[in-house]
C-alpha atoms as a PDB file:
ATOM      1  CA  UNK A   1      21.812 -12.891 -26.857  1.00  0.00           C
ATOM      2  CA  UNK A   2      20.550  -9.639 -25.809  1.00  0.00           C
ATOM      3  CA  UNK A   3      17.728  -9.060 -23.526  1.00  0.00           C
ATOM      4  CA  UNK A   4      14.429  -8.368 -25.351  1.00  0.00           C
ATOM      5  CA  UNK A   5      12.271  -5.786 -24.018  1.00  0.00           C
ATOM      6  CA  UNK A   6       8.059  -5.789 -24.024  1.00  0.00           C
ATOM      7  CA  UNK A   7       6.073  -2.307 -23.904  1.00  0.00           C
ATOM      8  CA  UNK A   8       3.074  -2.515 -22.095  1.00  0.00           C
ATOM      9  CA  UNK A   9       0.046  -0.749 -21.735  1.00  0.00           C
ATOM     10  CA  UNK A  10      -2.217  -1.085 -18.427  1.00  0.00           C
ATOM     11  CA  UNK A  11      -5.683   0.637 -18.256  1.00  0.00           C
ATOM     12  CA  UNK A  12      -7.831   0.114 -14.920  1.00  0.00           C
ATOM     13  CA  UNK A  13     -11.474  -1.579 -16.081  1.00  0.00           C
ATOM     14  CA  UNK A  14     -14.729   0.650 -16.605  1.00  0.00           C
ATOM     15  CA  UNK A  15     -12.327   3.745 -15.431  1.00  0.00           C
ATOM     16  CA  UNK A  16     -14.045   6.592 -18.118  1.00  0.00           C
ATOM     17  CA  UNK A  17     -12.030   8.602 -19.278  1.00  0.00           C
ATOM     18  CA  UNK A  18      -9.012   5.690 -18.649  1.00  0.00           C
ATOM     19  CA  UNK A  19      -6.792   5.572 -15.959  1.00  0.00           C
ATOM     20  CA  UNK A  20      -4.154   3.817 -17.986  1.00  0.00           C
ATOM     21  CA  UNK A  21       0.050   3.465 -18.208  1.00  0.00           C
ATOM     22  CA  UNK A  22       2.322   2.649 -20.714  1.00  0.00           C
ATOM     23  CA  UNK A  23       5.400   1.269 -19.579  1.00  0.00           C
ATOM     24  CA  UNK A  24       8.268  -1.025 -20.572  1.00  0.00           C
ATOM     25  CA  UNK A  25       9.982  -4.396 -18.721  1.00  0.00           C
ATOM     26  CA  UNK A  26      12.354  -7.127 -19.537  1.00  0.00           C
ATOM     27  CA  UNK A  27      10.214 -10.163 -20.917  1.00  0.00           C
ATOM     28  CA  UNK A  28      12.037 -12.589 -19.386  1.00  0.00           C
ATOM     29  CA  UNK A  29      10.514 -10.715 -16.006  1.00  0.00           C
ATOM     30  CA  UNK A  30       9.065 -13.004 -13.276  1.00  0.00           C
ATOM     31  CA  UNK A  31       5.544 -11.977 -12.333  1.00  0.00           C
ATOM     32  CA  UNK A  32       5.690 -11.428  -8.634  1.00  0.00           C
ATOM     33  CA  UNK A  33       8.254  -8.631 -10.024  1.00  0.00           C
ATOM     34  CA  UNK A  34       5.704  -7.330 -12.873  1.00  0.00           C
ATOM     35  CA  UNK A  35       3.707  -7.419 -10.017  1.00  0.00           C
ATOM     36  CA  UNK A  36       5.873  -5.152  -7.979  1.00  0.00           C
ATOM     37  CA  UNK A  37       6.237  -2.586 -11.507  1.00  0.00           C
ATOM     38  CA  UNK A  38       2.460  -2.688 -11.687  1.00  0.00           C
ATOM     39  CA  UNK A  39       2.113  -1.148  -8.484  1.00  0.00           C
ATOM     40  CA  UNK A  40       4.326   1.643  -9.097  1.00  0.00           C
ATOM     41  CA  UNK A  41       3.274   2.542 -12.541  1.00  0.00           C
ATOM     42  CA  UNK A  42      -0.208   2.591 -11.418  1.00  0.00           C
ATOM     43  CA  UNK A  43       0.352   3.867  -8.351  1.00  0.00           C
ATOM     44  CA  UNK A  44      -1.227   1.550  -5.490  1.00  0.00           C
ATOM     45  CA  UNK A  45       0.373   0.881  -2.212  1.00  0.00           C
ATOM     46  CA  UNK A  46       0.337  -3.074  -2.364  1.00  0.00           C
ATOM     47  CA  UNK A  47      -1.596  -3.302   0.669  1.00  0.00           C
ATOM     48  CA  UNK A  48      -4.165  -6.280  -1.195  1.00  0.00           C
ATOM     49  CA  UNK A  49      -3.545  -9.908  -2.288  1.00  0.00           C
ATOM     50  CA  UNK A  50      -3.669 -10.144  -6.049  1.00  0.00           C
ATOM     51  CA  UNK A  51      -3.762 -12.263  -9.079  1.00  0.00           C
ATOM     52  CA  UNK A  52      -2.995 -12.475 -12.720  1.00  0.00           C
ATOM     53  CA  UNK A  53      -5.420 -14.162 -15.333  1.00  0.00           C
ATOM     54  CA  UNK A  54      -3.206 -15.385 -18.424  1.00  0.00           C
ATOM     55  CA  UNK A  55      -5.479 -17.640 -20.359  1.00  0.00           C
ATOM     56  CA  UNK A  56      -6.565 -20.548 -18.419  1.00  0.00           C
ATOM     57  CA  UNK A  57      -3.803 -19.533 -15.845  1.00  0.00           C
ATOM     58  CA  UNK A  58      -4.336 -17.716 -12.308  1.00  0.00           C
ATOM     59  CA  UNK A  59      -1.593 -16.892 -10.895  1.00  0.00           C
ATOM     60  CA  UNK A  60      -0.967 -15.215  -7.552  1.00  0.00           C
ATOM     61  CA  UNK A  61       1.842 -14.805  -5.059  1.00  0.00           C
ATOM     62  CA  UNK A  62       0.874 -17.319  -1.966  1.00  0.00           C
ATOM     63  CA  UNK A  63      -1.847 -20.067  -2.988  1.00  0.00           C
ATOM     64  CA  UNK A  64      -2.793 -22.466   0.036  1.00  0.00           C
ATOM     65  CA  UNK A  65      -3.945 -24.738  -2.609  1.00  0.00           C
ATOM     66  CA  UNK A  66      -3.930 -25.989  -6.433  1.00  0.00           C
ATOM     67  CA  UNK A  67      -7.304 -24.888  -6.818  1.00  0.00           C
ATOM     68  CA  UNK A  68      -6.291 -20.926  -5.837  1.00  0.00           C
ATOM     69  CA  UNK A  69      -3.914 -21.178  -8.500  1.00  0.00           C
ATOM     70  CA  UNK A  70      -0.370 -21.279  -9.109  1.00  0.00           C
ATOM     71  CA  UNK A  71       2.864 -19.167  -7.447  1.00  0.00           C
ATOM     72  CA  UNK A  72       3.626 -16.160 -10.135  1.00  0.00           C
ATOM     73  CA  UNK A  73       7.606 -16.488  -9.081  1.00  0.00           C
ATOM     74  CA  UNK A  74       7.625 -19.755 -11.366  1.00  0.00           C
ATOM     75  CA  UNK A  75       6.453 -17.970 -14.001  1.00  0.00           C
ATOM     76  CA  UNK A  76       8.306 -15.607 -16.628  1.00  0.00           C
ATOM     77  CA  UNK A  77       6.166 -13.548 -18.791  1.00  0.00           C
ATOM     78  CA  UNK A  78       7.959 -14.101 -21.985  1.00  0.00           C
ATOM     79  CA  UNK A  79       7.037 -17.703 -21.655  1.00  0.00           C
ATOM     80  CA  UNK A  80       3.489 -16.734 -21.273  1.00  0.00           C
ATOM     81  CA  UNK A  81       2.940 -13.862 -23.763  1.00  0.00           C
ATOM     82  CA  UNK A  82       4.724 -13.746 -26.940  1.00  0.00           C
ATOM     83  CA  UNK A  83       2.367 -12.532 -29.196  1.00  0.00           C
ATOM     84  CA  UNK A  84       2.057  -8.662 -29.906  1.00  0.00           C
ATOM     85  CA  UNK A  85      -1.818  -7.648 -29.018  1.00  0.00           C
ATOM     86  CA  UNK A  86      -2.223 -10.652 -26.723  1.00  0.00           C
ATOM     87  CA  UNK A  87      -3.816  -9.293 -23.608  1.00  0.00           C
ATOM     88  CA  UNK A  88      -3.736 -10.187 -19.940  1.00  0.00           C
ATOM     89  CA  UNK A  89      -5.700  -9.387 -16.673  1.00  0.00           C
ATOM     90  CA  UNK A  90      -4.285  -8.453 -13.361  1.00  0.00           C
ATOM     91  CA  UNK A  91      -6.857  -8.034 -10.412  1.00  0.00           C
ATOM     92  CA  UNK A  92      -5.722  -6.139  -7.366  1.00  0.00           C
ATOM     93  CA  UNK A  93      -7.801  -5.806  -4.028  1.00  0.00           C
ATOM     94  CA  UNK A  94     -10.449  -8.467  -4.352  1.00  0.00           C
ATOM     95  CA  UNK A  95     -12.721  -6.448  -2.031  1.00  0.00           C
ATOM     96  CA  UNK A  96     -12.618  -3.455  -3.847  1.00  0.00           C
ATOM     97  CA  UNK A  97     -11.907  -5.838  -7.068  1.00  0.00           C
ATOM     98  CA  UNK A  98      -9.679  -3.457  -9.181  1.00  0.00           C
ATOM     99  CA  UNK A  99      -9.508  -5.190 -12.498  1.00  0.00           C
ATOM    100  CA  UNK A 100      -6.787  -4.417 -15.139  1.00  0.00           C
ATOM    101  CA  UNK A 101      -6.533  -5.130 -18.509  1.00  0.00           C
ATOM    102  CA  UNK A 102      -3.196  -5.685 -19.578  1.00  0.00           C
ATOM    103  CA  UNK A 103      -2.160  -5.561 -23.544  1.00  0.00           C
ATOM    104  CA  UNK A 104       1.462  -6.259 -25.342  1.00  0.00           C
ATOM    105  CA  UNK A 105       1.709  -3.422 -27.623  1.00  0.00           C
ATOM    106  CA  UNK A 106       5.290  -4.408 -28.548  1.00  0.00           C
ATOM    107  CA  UNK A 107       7.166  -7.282 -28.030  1.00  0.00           C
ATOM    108  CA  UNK A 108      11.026  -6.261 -29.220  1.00  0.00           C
ATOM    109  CA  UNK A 109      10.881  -2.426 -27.722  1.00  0.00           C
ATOM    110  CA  UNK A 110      14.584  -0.802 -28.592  1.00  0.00           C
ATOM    111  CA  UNK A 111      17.026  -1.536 -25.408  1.00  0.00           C
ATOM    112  CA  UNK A 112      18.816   1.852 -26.843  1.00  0.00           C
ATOM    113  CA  UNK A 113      16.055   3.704 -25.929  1.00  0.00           C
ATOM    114  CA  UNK A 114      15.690   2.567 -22.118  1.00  0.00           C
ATOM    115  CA  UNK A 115      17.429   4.566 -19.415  1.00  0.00           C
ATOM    116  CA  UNK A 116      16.803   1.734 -17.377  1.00  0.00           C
ATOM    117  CA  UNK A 117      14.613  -1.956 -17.759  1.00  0.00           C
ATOM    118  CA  UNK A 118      11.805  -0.754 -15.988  1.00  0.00           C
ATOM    119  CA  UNK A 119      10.674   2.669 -17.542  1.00  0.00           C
ATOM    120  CA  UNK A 120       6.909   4.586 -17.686  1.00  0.00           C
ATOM    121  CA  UNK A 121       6.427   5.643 -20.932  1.00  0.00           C
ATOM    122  CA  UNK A 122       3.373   7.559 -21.087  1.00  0.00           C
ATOM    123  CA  UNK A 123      -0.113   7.443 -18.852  1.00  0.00           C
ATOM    124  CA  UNK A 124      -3.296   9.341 -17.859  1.00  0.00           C
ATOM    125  CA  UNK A 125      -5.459  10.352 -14.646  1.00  0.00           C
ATOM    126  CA  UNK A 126      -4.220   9.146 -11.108  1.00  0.00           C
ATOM    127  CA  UNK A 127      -4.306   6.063  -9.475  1.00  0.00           C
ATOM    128  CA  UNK A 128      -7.518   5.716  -7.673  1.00  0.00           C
ATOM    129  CA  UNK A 129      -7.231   6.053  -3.757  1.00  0.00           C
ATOM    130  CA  UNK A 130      -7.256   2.400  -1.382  1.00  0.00           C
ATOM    131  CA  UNK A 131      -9.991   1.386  -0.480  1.00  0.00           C
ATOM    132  CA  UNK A 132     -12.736   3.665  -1.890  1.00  0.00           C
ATOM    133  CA  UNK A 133     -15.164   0.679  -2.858  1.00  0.00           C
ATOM    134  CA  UNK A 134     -13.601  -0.637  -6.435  1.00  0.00           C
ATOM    135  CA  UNK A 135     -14.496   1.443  -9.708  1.00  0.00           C
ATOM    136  CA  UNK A 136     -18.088   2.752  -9.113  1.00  0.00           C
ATOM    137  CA  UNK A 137     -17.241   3.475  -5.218  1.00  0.00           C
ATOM    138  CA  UNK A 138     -14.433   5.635  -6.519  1.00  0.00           C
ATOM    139  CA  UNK A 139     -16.105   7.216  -9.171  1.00  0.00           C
ATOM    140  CA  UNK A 140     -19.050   8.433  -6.639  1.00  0.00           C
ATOM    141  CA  UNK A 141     -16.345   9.803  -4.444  1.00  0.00           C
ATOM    142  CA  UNK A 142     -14.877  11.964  -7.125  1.00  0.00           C
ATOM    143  CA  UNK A 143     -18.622  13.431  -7.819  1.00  0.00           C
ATOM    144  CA  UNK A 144     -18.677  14.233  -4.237  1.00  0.00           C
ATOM    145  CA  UNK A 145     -14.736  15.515  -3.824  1.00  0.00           C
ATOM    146  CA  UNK A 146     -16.803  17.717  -7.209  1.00  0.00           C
ATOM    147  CA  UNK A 147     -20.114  19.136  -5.269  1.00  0.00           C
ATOM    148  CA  UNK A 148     -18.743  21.808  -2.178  1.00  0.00           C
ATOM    149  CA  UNK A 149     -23.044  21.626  -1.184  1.00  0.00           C
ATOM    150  CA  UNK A 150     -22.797  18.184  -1.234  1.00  0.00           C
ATOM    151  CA  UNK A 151     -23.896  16.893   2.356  1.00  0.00           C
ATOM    152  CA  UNK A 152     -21.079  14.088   2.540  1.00  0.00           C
ATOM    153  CA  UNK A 153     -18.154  16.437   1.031  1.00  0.00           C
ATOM    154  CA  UNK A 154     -16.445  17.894   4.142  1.00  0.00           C
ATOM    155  CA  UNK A 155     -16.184  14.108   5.791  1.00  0.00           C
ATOM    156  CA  UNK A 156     -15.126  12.744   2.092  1.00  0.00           C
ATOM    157  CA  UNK A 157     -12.854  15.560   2.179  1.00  0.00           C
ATOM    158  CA  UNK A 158     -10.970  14.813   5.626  1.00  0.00           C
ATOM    159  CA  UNK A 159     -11.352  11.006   4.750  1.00  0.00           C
ATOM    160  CA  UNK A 160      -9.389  11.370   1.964  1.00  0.00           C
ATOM    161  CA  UNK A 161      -7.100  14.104   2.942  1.00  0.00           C
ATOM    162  CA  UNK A 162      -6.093  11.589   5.976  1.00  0.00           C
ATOM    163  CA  UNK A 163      -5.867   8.469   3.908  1.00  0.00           C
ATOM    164  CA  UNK A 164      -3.156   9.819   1.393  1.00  0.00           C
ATOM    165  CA  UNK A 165      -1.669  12.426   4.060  1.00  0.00           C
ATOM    166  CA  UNK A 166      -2.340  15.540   2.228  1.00  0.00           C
ATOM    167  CA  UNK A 167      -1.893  18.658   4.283  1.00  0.00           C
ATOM    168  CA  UNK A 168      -5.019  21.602   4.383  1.00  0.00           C
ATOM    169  CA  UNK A 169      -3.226  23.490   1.855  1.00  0.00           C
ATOM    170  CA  UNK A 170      -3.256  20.398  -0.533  1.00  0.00           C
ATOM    171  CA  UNK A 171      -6.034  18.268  -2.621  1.00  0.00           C
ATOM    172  CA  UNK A 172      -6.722  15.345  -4.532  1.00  0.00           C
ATOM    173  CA  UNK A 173      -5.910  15.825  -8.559  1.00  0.00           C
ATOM    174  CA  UNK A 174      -8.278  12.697 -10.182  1.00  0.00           C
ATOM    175  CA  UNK A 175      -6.472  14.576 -13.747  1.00  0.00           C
ATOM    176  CA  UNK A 176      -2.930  14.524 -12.068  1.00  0.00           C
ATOM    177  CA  UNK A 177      -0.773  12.241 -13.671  1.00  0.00           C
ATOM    178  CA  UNK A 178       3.611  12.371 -12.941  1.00  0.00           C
ATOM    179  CA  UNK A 179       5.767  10.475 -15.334  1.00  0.00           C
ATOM    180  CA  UNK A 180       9.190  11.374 -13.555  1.00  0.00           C
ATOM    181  CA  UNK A 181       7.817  10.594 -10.328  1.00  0.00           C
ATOM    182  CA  UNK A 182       6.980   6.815 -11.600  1.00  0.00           C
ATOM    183  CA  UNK A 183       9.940   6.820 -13.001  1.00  0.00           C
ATOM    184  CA  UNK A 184      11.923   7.793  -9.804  1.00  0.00           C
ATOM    185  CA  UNK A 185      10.310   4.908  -7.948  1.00  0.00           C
ATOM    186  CA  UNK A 186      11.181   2.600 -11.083  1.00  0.00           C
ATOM    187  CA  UNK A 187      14.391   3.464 -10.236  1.00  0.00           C
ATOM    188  CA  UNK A 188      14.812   3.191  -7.028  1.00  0.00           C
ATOM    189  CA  UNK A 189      12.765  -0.080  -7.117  1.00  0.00           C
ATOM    190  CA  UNK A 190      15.593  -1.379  -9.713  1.00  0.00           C
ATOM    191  CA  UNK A 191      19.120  -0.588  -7.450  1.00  0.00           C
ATOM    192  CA  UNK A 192      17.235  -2.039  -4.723  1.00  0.00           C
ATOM    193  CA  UNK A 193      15.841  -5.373  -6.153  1.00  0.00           C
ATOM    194  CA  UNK A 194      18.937  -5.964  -8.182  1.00  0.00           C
ATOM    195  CA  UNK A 195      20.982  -7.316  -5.307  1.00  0.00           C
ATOM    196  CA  UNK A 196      18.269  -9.515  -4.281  1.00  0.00           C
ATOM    197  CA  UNK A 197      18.888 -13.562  -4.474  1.00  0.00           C
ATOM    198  CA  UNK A 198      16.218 -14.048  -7.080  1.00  0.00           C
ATOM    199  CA  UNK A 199      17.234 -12.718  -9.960  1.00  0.00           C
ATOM    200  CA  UNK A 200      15.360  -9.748 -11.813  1.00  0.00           C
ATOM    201  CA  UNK A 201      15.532 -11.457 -15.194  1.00  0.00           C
ATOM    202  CA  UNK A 202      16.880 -13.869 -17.029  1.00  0.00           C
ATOM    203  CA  UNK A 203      20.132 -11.303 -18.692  1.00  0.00           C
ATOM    204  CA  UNK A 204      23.041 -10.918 -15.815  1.00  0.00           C
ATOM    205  CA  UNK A 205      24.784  -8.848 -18.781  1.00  0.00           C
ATOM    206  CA  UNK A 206      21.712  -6.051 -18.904  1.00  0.00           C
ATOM    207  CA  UNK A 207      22.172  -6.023 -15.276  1.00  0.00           C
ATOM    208  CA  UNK A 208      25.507  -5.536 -15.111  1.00  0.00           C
ATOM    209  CA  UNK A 209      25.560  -3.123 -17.917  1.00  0.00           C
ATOM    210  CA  UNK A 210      22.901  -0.933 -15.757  1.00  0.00           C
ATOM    211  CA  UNK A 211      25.317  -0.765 -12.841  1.00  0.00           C
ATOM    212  CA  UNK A 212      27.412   1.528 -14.683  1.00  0.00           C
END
């Protein structure tokens, strides 16, 4: 039986106009792994704790207890979401509290049309910076970043400049948005998790097929 495939799309809460991806990954993927595509897609460094809200289920990677949930490697996401339009949360940063709304746009997306299992389709706007205060933080930084008079911009400027290593010569894009680059990191994320012990997926012949 061949592997199905789920297309995805991501958009970052109360971000206006969106920050959103659309991207594709085996259903049968574990979470802690969606977790790891999330990141790239989106574009944050994984330097948080996070959690997934499937229903009643939250779902995170180390819980000391019952009550913080359960451990997202248990779980595969085609045994959670089956439905097309059935949507999902994911929160990342629970400082900051970046909230995501996840949706299944399509639950049997063609395999012929994949140049590998983990692929960006389409997106908008850049990932938000770490650490700039959740949503509303960010969104104040950007009208600063905006106003050259304004009396916090040259600090906001070197703050931010420093934080994502940009040179003088270089800036922040908020409209900036690179498929291919994803895309490369998808990629490179794949040939290295594939020869992990725990297995990708549930479909050693879509691996091995891949290899080639």
């Amino acid at each position: 039986m061949n592997e199905k495939f789920y297309q995805l799309k991501i958009t970052l809460t109360d971000s206006q106009p969106a920050i959103w991806r659309q991207f594709v990954v085996p259903a049968s993927i574990s979470l802690d792994r969606l977790h790891d595509v999330i990141q790239i897609v989106m574009g944050w460094q994984d330097s948080h704790l996070h959690e997934f809200h499937i229903g009643k289920l939250r779902l995170t990677e180390m819980p000391e207890d019952p009550s913080n949930g359960k451990e997202e490697c248990a779980y595969r996401l085609i045994d959670l979401i089956k439905q097309k339009g059935r949507s999902f949360s994911y929160i990342y940063d629970f400082g900051d509290s970046w909230e995501h709304e996840i949706i299944l746009e399509n639950n049997h997306y063609p395999e012929s049309d994949l140049p590998l299992p983990f692929y960006c389709l389409d997106g908008a706007r850049a990932c938000p910076p770490e650490d700039t205060g959740g949503i509303y933080g960010y969104e104040n930084l950007i009208e600063i970043l905006n106003d050259p008079d304004h009396e916090e911009y040259e600090e906001t400027l070197q703050w931010i400049n420093e934080s994502l290593g940009l040179s003088e010569n270089e800036h922040f894009d908020p409209e900036q948005f690179y498929p291919d680059n994803i895309n490369a990191f998808l990629a490179l994320y794949y040939r290295w998790s594939r020869d992990r012990n725990h297995p990708l997926w549930n479909h050693e012949a879509q691996g091995n097929r891949m290899n080639d």
